[in-house]
Structure formats: C-alpha cells, structure tokens
N, C-alpha and C. Protein backbone atom coordinates (compact mmCIF):
# COMPACT_ATOMS: atom_id res chain seq x y z
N UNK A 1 0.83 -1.18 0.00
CA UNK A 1 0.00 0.00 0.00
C UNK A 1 0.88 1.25 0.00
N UNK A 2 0.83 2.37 -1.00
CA UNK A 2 1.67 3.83 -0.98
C UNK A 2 1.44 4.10 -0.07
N UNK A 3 2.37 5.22 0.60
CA UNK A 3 1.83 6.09 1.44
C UNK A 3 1.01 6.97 1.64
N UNK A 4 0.20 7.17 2.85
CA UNK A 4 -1.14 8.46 2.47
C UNK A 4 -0.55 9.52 1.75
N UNK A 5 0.32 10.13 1.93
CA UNK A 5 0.78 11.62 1.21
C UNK A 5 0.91 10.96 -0.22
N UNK A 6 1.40 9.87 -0.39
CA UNK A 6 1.31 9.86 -1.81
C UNK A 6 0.30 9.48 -2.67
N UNK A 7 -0.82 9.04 -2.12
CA UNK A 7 -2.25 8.58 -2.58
C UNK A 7 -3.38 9.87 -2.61
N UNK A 8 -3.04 10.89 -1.43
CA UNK A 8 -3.28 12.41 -1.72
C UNK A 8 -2.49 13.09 -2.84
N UNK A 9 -1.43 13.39 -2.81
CA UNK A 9 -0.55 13.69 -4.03
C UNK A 9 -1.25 13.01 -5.25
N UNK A 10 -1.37 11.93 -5.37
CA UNK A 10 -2.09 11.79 -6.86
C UNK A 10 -3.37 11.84 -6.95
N UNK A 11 -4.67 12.40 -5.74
CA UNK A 11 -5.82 12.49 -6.00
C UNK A 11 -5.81 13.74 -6.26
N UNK A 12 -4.87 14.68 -5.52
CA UNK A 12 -4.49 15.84 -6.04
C UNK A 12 -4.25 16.25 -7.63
N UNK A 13 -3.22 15.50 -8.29
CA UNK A 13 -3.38 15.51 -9.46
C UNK A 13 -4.01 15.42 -10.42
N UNK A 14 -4.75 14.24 -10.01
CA UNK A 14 -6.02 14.09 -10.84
C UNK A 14 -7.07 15.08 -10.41
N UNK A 15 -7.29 15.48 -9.76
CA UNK A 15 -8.58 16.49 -9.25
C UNK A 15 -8.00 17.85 -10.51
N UNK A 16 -6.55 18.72 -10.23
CA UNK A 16 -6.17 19.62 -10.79
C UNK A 16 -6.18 19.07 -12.44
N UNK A 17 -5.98 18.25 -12.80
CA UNK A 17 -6.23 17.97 -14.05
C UNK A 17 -7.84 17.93 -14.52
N UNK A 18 -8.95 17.68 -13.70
CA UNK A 18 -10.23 18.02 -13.84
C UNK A 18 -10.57 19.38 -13.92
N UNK A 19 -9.83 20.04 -12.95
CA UNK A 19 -10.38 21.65 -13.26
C UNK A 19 -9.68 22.27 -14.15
N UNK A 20 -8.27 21.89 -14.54
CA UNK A 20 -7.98 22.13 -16.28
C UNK A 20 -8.95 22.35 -17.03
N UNK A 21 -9.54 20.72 -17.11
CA UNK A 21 -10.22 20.58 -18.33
C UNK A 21 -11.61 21.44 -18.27
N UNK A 22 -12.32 21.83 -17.10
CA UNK A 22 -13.49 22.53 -17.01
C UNK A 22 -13.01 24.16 -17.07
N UNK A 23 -11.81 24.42 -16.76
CA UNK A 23 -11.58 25.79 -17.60
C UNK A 23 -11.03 26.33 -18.69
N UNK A 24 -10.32 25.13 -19.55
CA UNK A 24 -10.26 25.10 -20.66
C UNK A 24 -11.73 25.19 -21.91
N UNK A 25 -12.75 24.09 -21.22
CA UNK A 25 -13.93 24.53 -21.89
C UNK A 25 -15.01 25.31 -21.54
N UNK A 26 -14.52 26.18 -20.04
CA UNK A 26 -14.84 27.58 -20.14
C UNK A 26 -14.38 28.49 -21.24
N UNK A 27 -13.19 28.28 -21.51
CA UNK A 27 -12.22 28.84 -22.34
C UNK A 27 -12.84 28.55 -23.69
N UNK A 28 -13.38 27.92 -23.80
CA UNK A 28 -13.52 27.36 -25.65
C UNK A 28 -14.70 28.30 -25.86
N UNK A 29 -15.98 27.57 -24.78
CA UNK A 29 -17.34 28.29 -24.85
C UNK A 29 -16.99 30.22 -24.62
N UNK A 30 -16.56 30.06 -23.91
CA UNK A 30 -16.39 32.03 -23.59
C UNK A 30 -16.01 32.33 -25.04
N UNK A 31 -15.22 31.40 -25.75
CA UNK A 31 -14.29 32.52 -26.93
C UNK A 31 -15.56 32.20 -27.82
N UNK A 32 -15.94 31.28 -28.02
CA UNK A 32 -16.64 30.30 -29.24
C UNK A 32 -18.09 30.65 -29.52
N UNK A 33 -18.71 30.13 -28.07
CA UNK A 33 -20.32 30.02 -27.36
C UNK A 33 -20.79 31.85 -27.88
N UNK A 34 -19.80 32.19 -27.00
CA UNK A 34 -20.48 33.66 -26.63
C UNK A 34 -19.36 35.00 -27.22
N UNK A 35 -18.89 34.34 -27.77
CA UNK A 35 -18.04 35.20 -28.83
C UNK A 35 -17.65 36.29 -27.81
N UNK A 36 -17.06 36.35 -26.34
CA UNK A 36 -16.64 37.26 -25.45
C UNK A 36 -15.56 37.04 -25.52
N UNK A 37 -14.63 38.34 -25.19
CA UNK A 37 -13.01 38.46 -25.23
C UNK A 37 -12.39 37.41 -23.25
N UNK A 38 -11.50 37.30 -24.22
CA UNK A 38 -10.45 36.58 -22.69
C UNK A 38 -10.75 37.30 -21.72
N UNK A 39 -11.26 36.60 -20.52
CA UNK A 39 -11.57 37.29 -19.32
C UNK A 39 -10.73 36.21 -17.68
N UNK A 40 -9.21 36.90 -18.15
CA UNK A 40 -8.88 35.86 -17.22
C UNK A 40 -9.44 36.05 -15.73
N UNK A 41 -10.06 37.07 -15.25
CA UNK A 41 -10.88 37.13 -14.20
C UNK A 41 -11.67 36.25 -14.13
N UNK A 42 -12.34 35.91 -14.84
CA UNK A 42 -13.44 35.27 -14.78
C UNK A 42 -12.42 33.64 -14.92
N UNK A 43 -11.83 33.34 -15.57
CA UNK A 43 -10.94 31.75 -15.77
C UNK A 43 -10.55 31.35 -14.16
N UNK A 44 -10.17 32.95 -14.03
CA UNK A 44 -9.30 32.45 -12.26
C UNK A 44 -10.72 31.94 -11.39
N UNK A 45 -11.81 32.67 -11.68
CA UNK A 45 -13.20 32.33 -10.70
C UNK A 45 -13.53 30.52 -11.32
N UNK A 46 -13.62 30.34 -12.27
CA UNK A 46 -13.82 29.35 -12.81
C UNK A 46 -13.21 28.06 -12.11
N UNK A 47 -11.78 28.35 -12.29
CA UNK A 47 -10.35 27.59 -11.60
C UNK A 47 -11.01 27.43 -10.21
N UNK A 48 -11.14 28.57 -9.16
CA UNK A 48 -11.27 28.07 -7.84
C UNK A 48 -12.45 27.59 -7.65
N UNK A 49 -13.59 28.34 -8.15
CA UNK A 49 -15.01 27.53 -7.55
C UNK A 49 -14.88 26.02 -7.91
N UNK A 50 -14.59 25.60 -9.08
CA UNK A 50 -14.07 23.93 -9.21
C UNK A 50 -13.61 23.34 -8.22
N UNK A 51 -12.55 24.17 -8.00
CA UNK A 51 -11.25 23.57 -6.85
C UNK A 51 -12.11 23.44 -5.47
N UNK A 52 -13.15 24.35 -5.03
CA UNK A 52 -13.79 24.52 -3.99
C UNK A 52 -15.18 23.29 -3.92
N UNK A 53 -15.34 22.72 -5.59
CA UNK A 53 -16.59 22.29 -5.75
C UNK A 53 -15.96 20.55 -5.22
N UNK A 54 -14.78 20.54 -5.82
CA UNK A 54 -14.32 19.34 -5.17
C UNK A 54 -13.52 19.15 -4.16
N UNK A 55 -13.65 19.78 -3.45
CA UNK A 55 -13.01 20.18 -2.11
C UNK A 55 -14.37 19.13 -1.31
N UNK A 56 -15.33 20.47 -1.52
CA UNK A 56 -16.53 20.08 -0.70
C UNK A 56 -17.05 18.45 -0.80
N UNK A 57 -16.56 17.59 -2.25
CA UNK A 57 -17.39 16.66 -2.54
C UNK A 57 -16.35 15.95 -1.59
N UNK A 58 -15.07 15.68 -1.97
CA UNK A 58 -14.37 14.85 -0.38
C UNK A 58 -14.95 15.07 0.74
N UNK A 59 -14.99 16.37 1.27
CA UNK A 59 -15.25 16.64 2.68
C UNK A 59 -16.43 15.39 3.07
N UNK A 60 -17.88 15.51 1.79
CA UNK A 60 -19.03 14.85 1.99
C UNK A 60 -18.80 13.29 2.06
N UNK A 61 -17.16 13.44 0.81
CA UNK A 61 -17.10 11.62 0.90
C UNK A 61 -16.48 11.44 1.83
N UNK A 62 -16.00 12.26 2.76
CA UNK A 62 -15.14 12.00 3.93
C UNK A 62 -16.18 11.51 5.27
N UNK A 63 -17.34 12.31 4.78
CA UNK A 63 -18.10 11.78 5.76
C UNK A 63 -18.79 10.92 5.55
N UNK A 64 -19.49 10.41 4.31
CA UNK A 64 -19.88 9.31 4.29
C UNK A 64 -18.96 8.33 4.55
N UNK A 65 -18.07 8.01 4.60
CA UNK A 65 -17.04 6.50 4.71
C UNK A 65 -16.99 6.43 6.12
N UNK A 66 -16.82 8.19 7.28
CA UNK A 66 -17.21 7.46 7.94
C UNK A 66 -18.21 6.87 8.92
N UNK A 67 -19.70 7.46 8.25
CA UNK A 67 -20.63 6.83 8.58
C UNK A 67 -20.69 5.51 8.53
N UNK A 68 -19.94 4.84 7.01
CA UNK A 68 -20.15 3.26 6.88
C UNK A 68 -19.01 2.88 7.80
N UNK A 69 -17.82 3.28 7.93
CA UNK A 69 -17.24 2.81 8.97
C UNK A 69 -17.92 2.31 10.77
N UNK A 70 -18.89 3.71 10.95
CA UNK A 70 -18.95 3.37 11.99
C UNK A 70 -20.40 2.62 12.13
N UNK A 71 -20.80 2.40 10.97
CA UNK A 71 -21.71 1.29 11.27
C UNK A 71 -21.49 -0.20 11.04
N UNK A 72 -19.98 -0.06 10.32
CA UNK A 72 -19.87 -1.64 10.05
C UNK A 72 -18.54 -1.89 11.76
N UNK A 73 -18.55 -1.15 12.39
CA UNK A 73 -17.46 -1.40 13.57
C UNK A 73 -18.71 -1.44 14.53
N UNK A 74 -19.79 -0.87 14.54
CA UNK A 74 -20.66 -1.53 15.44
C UNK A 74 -21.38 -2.87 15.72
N UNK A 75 -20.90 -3.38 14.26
CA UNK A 75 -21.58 -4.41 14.51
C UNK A 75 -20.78 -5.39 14.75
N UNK A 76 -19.81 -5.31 15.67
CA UNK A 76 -18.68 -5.90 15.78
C UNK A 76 -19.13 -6.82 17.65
N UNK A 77 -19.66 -6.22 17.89
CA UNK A 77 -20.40 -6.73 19.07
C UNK A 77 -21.60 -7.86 18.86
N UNK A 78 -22.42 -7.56 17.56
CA UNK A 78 -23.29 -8.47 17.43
C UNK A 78 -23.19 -9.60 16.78
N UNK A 79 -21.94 -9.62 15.98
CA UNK A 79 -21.49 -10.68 15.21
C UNK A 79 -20.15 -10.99 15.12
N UNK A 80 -19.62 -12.04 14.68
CA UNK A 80 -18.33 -11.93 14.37
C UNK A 80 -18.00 -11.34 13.05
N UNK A 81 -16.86 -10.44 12.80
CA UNK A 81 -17.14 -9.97 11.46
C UNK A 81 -15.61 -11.24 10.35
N UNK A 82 -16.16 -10.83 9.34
CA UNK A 82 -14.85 -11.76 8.73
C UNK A 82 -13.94 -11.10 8.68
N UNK A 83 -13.09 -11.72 8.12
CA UNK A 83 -11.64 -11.14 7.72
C UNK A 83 -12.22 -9.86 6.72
N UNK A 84 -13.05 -10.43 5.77
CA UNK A 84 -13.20 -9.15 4.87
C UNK A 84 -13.46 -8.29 5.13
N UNK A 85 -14.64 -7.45 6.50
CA UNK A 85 -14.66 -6.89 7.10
C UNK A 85 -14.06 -6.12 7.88
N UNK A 86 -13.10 -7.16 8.68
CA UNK A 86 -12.33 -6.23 9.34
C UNK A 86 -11.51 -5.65 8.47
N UNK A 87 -10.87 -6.15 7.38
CA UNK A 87 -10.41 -4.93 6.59
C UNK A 87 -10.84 -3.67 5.61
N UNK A 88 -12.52 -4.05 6.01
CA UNK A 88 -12.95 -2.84 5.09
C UNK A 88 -12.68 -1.70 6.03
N UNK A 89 -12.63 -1.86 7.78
CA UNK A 89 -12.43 -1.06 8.83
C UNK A 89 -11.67 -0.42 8.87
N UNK A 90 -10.20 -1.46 8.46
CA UNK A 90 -9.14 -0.59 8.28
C UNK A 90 -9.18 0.33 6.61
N UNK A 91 -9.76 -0.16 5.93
CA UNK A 91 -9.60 0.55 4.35
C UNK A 91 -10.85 1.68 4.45
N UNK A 92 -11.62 1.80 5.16
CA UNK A 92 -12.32 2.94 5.17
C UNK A 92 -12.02 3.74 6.18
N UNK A 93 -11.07 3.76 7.04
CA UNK A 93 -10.40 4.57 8.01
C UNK A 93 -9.15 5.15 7.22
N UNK A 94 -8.62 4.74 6.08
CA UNK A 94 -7.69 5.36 5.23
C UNK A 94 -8.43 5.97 3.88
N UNK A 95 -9.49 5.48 3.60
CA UNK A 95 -10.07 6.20 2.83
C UNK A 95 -10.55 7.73 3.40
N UNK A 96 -11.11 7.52 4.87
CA UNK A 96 -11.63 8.72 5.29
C UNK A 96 -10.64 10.22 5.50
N UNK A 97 -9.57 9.15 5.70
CA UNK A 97 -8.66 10.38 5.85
C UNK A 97 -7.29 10.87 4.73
N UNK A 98 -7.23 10.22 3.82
CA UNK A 98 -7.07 10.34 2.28
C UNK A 98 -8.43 11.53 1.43
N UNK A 99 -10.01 11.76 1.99
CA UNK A 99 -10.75 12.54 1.23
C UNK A 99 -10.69 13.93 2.21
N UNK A 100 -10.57 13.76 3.24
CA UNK A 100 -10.30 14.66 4.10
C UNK A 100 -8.86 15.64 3.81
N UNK A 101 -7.73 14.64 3.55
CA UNK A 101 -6.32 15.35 3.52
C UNK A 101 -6.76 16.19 1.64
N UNK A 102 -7.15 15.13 0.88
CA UNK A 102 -7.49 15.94 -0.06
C UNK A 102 -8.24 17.28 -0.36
N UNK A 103 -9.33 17.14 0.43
CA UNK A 103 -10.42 18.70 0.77
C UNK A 103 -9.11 19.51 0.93
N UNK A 104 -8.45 19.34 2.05
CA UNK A 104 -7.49 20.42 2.48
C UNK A 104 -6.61 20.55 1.65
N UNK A 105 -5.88 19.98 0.54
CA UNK A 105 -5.24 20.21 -0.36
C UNK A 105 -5.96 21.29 -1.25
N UNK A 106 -7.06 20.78 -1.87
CA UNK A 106 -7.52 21.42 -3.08
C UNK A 106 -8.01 22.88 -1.93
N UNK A 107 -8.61 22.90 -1.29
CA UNK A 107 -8.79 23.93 -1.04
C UNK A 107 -7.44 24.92 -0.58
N UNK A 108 -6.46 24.42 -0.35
CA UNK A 108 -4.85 25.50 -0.19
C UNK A 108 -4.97 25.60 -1.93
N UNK A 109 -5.14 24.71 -2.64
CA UNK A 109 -5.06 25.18 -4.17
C UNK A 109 -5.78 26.18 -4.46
N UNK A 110 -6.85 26.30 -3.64
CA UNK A 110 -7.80 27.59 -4.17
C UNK A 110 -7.28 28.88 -3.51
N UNK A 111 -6.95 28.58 -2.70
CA UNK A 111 -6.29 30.00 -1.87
C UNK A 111 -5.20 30.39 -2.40
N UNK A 112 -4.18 29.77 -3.46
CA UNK A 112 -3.17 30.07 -3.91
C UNK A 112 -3.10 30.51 -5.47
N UNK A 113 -2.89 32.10 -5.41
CA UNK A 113 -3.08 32.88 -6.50
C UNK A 113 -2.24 32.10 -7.84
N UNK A 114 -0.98 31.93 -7.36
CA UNK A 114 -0.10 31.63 -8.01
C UNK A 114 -0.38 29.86 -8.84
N UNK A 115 -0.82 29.13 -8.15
CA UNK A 115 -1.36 27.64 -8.59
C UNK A 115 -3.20 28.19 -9.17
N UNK A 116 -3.26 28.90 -9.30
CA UNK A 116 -4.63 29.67 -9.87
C UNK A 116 -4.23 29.51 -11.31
N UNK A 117 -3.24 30.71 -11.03
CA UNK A 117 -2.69 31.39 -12.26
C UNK A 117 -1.82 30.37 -13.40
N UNK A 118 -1.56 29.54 -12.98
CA UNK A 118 -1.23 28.62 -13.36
C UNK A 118 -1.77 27.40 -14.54
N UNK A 119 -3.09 26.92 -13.42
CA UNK A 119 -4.13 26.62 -13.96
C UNK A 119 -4.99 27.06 -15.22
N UNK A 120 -4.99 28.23 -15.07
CA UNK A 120 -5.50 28.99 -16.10
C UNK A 120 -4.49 28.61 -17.26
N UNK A 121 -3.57 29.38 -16.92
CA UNK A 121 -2.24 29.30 -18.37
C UNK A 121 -2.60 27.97 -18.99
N UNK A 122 -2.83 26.82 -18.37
CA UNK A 122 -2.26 25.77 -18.52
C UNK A 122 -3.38 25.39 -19.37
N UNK A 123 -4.55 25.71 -18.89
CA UNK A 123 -5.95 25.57 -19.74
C UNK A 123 -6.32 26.74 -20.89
N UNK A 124 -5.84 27.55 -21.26
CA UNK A 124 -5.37 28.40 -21.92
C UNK A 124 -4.80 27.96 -23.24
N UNK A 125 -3.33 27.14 -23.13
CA UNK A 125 -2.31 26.49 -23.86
C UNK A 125 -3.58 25.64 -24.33
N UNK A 126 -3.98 24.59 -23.73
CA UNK A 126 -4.83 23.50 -23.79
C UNK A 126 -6.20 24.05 -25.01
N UNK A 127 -7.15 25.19 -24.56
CA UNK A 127 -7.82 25.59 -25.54
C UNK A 127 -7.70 25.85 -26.92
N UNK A 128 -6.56 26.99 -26.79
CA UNK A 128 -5.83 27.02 -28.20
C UNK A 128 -5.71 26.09 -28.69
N UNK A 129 -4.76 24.93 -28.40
CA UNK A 129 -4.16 23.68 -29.24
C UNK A 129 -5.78 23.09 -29.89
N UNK A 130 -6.52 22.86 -28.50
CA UNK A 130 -7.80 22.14 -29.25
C UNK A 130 -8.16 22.84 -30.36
N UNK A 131 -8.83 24.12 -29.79
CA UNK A 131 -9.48 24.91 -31.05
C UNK A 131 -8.63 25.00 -32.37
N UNK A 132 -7.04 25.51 -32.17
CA UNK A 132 -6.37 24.93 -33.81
C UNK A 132 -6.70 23.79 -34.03
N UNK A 133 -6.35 22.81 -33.59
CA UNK A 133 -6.22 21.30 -34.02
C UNK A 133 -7.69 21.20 -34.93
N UNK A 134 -9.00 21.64 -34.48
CA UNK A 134 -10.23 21.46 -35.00
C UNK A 134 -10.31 22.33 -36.32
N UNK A 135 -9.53 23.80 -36.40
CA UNK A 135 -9.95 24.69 -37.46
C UNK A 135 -8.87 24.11 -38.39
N UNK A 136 -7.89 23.25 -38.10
CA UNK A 136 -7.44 22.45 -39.22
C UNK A 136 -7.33 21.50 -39.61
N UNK A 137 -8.11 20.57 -39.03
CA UNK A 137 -9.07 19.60 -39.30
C UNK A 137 -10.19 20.00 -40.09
N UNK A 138 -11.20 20.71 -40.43
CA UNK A 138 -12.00 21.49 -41.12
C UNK A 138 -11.33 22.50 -42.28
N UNK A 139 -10.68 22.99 -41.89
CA UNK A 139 -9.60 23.25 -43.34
C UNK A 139 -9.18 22.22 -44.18
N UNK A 140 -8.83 21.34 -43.91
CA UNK A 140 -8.37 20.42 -44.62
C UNK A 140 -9.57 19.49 -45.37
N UNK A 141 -10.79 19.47 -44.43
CA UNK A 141 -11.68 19.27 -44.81
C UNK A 141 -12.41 19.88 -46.11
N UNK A 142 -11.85 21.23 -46.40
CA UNK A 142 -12.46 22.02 -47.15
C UNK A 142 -11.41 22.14 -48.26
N UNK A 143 -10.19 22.14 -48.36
CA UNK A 143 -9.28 21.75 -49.10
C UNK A 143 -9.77 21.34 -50.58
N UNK A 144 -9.57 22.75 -51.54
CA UNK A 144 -10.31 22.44 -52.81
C UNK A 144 -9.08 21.92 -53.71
N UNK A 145 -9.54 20.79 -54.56
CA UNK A 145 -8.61 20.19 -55.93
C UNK A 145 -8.74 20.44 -57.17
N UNK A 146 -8.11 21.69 -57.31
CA UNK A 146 -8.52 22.44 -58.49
C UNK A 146 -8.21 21.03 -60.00
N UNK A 147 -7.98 20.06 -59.77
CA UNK A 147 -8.36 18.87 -60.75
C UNK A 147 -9.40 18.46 -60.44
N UNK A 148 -10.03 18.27 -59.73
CA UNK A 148 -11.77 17.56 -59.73
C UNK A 148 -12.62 18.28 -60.66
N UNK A 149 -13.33 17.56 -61.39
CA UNK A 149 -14.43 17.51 -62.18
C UNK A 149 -14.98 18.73 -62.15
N UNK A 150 -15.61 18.33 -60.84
CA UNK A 150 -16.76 19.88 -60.52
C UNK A 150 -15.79 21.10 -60.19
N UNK A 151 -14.84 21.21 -60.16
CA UNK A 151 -13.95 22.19 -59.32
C UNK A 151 -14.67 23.56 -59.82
N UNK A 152 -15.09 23.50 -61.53
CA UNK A 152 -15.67 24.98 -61.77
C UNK A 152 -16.85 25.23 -61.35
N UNK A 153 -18.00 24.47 -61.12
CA UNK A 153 -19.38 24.41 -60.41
C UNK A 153 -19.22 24.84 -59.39
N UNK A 154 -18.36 24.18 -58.39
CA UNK A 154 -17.86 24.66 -56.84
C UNK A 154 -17.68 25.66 -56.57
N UNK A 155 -16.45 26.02 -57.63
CA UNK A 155 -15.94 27.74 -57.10
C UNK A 155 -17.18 28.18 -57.39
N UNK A 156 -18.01 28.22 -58.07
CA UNK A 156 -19.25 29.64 -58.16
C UNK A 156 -19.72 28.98 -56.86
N UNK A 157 -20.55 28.39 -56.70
CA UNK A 157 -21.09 28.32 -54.91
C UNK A 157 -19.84 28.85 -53.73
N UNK A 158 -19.10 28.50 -54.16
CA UNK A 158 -17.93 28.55 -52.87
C UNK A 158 -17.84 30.03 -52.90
N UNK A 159 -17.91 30.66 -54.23
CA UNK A 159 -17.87 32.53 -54.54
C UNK A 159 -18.98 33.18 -54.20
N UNK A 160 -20.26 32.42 -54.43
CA UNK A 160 -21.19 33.11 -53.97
C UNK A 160 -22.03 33.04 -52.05
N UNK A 161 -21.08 31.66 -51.52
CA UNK A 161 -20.83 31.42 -49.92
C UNK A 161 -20.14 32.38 -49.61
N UNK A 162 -19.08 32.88 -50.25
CA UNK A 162 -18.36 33.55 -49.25
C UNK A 162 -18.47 35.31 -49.89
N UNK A 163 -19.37 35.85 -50.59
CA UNK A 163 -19.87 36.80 -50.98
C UNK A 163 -21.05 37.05 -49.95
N UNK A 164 -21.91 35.81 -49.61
CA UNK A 164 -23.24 36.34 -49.09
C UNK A 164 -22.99 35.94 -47.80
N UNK A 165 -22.12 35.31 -47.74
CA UNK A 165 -22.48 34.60 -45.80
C UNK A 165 -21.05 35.21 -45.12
N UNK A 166 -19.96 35.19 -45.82
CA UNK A 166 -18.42 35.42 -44.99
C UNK A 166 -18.26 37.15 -44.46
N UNK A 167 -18.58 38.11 -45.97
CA UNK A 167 -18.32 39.28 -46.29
C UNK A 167 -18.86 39.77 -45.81
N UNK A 168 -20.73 39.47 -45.54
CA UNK A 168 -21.50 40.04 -44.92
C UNK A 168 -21.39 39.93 -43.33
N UNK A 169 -20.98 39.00 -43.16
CA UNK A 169 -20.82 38.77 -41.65
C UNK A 169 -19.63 39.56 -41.06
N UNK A 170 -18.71 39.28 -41.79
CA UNK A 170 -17.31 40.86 -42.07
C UNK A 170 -18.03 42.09 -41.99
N UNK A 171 -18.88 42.46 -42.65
CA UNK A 171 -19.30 43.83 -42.77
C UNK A 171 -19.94 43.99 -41.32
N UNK A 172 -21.26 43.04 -40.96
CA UNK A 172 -21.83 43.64 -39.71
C UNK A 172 -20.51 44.16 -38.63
N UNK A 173 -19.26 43.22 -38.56
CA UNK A 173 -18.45 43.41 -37.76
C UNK A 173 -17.82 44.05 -37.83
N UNK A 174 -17.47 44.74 -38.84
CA UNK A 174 -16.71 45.82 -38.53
C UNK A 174 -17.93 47.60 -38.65
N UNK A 175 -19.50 46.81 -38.80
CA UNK A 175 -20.14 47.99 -38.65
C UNK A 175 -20.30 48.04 -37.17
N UNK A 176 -20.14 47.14 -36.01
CA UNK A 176 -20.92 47.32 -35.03
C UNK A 176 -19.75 47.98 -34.40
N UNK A 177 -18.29 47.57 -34.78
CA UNK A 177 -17.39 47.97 -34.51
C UNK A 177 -16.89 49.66 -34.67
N UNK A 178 -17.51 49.76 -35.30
CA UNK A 178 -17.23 51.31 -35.77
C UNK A 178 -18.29 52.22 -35.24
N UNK A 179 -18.86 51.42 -34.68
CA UNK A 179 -20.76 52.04 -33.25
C UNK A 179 -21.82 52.34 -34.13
N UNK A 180 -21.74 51.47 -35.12
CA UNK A 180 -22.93 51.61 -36.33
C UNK A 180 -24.92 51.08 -35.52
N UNK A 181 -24.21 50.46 -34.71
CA UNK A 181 -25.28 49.91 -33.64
C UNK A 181 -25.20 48.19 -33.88
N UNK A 182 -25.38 48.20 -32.65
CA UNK A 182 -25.77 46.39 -32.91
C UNK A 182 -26.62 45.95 -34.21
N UNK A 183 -26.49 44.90 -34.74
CA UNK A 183 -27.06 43.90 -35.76
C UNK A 183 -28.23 43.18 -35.48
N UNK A 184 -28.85 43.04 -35.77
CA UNK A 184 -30.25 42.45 -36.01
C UNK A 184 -29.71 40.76 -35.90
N UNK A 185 -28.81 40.54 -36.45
CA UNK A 185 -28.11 38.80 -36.60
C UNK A 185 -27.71 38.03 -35.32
C-alpha cells in the first residue's frame, strides 16, 4: 500500500487535471459560445469555484465512509465480522482520511493565487491547441482540388458562400465595430 501523502498527491493531481479541463472549456465556450473576449478574471473564478466544488465533494465523501465505517465497527459486538470486514475497517479509516487530507489540499489550491494562475495558463495552452487542431481539421476538410471535375461548379457556390455569408458577416463586424449599432443577426 503507498503512502497516504502519496495517494493524496495523486488524487491531487487528478482532481487539478479536472479543473484544467473545465476551464479550458470555459475557455472554448467564452471565446466560441459567446463570442466574449479573454476574461482571465473570470478563468481564475472558474479555476477556484471547481477547486472549492471538489473540495466540498471529499469533505461529503469524507463523511460518508465514515458513517459506513462506523456502522460496520458496530456491529462488531453483534457478530463476528470476517476477515473481509475487518479490513474494510481498516480501508475505510484510510479512505476517510485520504478525502479529508485531499479537501485540504484542493482547497490550499484555491487560496493560492499563483497555482490559480497557473491553472489557467495551462488551460489556456490547452484551448488554443484544441481549437487549432479542430480549425485544421476542417480546413483540410475544405481543401479544394482544383483537378476535380466539378472544381468549376464549386468555385461559383464557394464565390457566392463567401460573398453572401463570410463578407457580410465581415461587414456587420466591422459595422458594429465602428458604433454603427448592434445587428439584427
């Protein structure tokens, strides 16, 4: 069996690798969803309420284990318990205090600007890569062969897509941009 610090140490890890990934796709939706500029204020709030959300869920699993603990050690008077038992006694007395040492971890993670800030960056790096990786995946997807058959049929749709749907959508943006007023779109 590892040692407790090191069975915390890696629930730790894995927990901080969960709130990566939930502020990275804060990160996607904020840029993507809602077409809003980088708000690392808001990434850092993101980062800790996570960190705080699973803080709290140990604390709860801390207490459930040892509710079942102390109902399976009571019944230690009314029966004989087996071997299997008595070691769930001992394995839920290290579980309890493995979700407990964890709460207190993640929550020093939340109090610490610097492992915040971190987090963010790190989910940050992480968004970007996804979101390229996808817009060139779809580029490539779109990747015209000026030898195919239809290639001249295409370009007129592909000229008149990006005349009525690209340009225009260009134009609202740089009208709303210029305080022409919001868009109707």
């Amino acid at each position: 069996m590892p040692p407790l610090a090191r069975i915390v140490d890696e629930g730790l890890l894995i927990a901080l690798s969960a709130v990566r990934m939930a502020v990275k796709n804060d990160i996607i939706m904020s840029g993507l969803g809602e077409r809003a500029d980088y708000d690392l204020a808001r990434f850092n709030d993101t980062a800790r309420r996570e960190l705080i959300r699973l803080a709290h869920e140990n604390q709860e699993s801390a207490e459930r284990v040892r509710r079942q603990r102390k109902e399976l050690t009571s019944m230690t008077w009314r029966l004989d318990l087996s071997q299997d038992q008595l070691q769930d006694i001992s394995q839920l007395k290290l579980r309890r205090r493995v979700h407990r040492r964890l709460a207190t971890a993640l929550i020093e993670a939340a109090d610490d600007d610097d492992r915040v800030a971190e987090l963010v960056r790190q989910a940050q790096v992480a968004a970007s890569d996804e979101v390229r990786r996808a817009m060139r995946s779809r580029l490539i997807k779109l990747a015209i062969d000026p030898t195919d058959p239809e290639y001249d049929r295409r370009r007129a749709e592909r000229t008149d897509m990006f005349v009525n749907i690209d340009l225009a959508l260009l134009k609202i943006k740089a009208d709303e941009a210029a305080g022409n007023g919001p868009s109707d779109y």
